[in-house]
Structure formats: C-alpha cells, structure tokens
C-alpha atoms as a PDB file:
ATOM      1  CA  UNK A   1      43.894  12.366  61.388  1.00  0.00           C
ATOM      2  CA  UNK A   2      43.391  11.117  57.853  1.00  0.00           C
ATOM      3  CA  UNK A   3      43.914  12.210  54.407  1.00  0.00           C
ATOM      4  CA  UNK A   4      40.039  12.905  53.963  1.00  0.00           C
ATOM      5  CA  UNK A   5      40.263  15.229  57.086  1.00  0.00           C
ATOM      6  CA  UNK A   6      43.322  17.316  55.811  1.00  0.00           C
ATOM      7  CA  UNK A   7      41.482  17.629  52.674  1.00  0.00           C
ATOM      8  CA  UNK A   8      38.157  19.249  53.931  1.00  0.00           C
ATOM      9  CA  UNK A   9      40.118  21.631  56.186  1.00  0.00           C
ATOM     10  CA  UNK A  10      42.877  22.692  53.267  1.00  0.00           C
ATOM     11  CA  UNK A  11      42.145  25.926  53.328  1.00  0.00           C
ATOM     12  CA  UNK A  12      43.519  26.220  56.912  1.00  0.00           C
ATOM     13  CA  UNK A  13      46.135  24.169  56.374  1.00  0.00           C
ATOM     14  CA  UNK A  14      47.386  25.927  52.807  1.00  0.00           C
ATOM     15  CA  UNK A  15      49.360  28.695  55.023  1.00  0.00           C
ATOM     16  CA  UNK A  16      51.489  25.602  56.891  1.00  0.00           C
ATOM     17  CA  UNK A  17      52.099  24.177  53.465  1.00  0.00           C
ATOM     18  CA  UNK A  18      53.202  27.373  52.289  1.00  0.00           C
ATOM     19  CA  UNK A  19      55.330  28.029  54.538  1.00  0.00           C
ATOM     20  CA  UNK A  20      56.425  24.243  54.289  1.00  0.00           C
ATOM     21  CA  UNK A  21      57.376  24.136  50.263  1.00  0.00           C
ATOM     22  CA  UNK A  22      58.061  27.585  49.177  1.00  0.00           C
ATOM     23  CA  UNK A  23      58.438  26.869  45.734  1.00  0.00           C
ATOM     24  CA  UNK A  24      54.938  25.799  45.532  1.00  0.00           C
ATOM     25  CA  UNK A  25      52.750  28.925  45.124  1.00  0.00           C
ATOM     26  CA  UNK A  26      49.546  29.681  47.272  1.00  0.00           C
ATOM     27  CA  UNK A  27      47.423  29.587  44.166  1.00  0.00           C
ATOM     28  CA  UNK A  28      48.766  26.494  42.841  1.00  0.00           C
ATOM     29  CA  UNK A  29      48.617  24.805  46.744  1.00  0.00           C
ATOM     30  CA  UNK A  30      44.805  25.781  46.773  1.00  0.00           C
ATOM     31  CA  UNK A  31      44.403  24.485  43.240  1.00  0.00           C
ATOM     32  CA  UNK A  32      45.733  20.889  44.911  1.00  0.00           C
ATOM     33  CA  UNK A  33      42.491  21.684  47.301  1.00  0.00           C
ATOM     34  CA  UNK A  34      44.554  19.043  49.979  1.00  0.00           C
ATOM     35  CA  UNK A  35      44.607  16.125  47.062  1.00  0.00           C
ATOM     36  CA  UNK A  36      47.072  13.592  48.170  1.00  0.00           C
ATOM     37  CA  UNK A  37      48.517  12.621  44.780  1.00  0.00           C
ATOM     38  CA  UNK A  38      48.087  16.285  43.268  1.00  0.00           C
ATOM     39  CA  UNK A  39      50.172  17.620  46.181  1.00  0.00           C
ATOM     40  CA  UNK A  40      53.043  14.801  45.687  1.00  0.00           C
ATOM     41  CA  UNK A  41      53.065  15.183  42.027  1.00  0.00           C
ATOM     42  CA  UNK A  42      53.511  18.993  42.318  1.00  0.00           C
ATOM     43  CA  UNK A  43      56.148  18.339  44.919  1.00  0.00           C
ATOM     44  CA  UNK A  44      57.970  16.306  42.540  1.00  0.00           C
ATOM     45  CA  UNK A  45      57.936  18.669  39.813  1.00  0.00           C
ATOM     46  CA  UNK A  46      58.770  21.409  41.853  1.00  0.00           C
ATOM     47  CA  UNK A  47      61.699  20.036  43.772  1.00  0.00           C
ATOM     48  CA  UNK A  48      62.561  17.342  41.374  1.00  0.00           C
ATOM     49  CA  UNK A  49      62.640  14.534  43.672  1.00  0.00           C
ATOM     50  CA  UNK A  50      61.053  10.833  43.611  1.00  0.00           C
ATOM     51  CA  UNK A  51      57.554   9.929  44.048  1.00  0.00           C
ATOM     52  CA  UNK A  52      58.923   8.286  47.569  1.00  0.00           C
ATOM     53  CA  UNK A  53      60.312  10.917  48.456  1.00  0.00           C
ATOM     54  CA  UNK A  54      57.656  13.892  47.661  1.00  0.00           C
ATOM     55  CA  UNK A  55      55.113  11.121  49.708  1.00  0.00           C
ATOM     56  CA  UNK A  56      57.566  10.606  52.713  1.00  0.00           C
ATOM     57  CA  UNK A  57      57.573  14.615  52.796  1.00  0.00           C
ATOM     58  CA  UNK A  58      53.492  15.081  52.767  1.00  0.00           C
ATOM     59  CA  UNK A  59      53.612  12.332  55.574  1.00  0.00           C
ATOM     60  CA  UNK A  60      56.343  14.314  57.416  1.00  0.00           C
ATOM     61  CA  UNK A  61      53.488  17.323  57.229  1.00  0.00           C
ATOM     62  CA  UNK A  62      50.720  15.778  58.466  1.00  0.00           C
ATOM     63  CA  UNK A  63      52.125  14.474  61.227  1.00  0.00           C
ATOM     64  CA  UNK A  64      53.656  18.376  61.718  1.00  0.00           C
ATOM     65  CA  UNK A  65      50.478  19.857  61.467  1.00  0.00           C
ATOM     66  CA  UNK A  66      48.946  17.082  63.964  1.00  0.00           C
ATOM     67  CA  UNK A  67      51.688  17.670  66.760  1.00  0.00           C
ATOM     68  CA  UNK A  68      50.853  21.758  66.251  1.00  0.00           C
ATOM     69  CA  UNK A  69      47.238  21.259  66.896  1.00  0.00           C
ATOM     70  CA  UNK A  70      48.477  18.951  69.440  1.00  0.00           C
ATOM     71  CA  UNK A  71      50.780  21.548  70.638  1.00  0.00           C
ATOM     72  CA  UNK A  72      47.922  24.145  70.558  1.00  0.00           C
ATOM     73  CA  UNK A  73      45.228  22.325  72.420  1.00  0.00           C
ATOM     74  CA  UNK A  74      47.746  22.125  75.293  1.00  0.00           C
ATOM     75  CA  UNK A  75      48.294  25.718  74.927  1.00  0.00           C
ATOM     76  CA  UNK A  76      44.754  26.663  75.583  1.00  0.00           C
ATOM     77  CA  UNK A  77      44.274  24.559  78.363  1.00  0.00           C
ATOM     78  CA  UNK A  78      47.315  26.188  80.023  1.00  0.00           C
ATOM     79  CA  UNK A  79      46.011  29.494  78.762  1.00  0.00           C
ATOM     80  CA  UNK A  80      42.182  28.788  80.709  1.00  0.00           C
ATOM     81  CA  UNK A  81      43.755  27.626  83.763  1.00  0.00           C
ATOM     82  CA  UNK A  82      45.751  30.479  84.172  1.00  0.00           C
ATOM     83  CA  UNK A  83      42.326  32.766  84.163  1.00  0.00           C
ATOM     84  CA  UNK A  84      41.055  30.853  86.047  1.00  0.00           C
ATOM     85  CA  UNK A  85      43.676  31.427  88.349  1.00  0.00           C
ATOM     86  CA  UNK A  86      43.646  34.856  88.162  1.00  0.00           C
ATOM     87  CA  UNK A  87      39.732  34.904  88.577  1.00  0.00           C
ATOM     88  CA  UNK A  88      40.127  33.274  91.477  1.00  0.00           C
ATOM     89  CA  UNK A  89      43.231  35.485  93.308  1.00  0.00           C
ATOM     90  CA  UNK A  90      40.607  38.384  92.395  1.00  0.00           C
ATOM     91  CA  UNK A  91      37.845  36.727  94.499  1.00  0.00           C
ATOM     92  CA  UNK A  92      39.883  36.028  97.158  1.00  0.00           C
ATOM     93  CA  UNK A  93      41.445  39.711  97.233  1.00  0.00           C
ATOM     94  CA  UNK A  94      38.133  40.751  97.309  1.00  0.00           C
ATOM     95  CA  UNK A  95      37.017  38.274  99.818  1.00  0.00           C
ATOM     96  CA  UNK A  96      40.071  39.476 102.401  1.00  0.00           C
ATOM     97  CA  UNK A  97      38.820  43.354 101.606  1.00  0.00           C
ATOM     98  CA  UNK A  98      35.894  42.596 102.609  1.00  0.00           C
ATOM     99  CA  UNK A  99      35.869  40.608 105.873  1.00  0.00           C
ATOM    100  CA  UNK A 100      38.694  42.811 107.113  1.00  0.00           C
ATOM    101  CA  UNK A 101      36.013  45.992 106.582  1.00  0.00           C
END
C-alpha cells in the first residue's frame, strides 16, 4: 500500500490515527487530509520529537493499518466459511428428515 492510497482513503483511516496520536485532534487529522509531510510535521509539533522520528512513527502506522486489513480479510473469510458450514449442516438435517419420512 502506498502513500497515495492512504491518502485517498483518509477519511477511513482518520479514526486509527486518532486513536493512534491522541494529542492530534480529529479536526486537525482531517485538515492533514492523509498528507505525508503535514502529518509528520504535526506529529512533531505535537509530541516534540525529530523529523526521524515523527516519519519512523507514520511508517509504524501504515504498516498497522495494513496488517488490520490484513487481519480483517482473514476474518471474513473465516466468517463465510463458517455459514457456509452452517448452510450446509441445515441441508443435510433436512436431507436426513426427509429420507427417514
């Protein structure tokens, strides 16, 4: 996932972020609208730390928020196998009722 990518879906990703740096307000993160350098530069005022650093932490949450969709597209594919499962005990409970009418 790039930069670009993180940037045209910042609106989704604003609540992670929050959540992430809680001394940088909602209305200031969607101000940044997912801007690399913005974001770093408010990091660094915010938490007083180097540019370095404030970069090594956006790089730390993008590769958070890619293991979580990561993490989440596993989850649904567990989630549709297991009704399918289900789908299929109820056909086969239904198939047993009927053949032993």
């Amino acid at each position: 996932m790039n930069w670009d990518r993180i940037e045209g879906q910042w609106k989704q990703k604003r609540g992670k972020a929050t959540h992430q740096w809680g001394k940088v307000m909602n209305d200031e993160l969607a101000s940044i609208a997912g801007k690399f350098e913005e974001l770093v530069g408010r990091l660094q005022e915010k938490y007083g730390i180097a540019k370095e650093e404030a970069k090594q932490k956006v790089d730390e949450f993008k590769k958070n928020v890619e293991q979580l969709k990561k993490a989440n597209i596993k989850l649904i594919k567990v989630q549709n196998l297991e009704n399918k499962k289900k789908k299929l005990q109820k056909k086969v409970v239904k198939a047993k009722t009927t053949l032993k009418k």
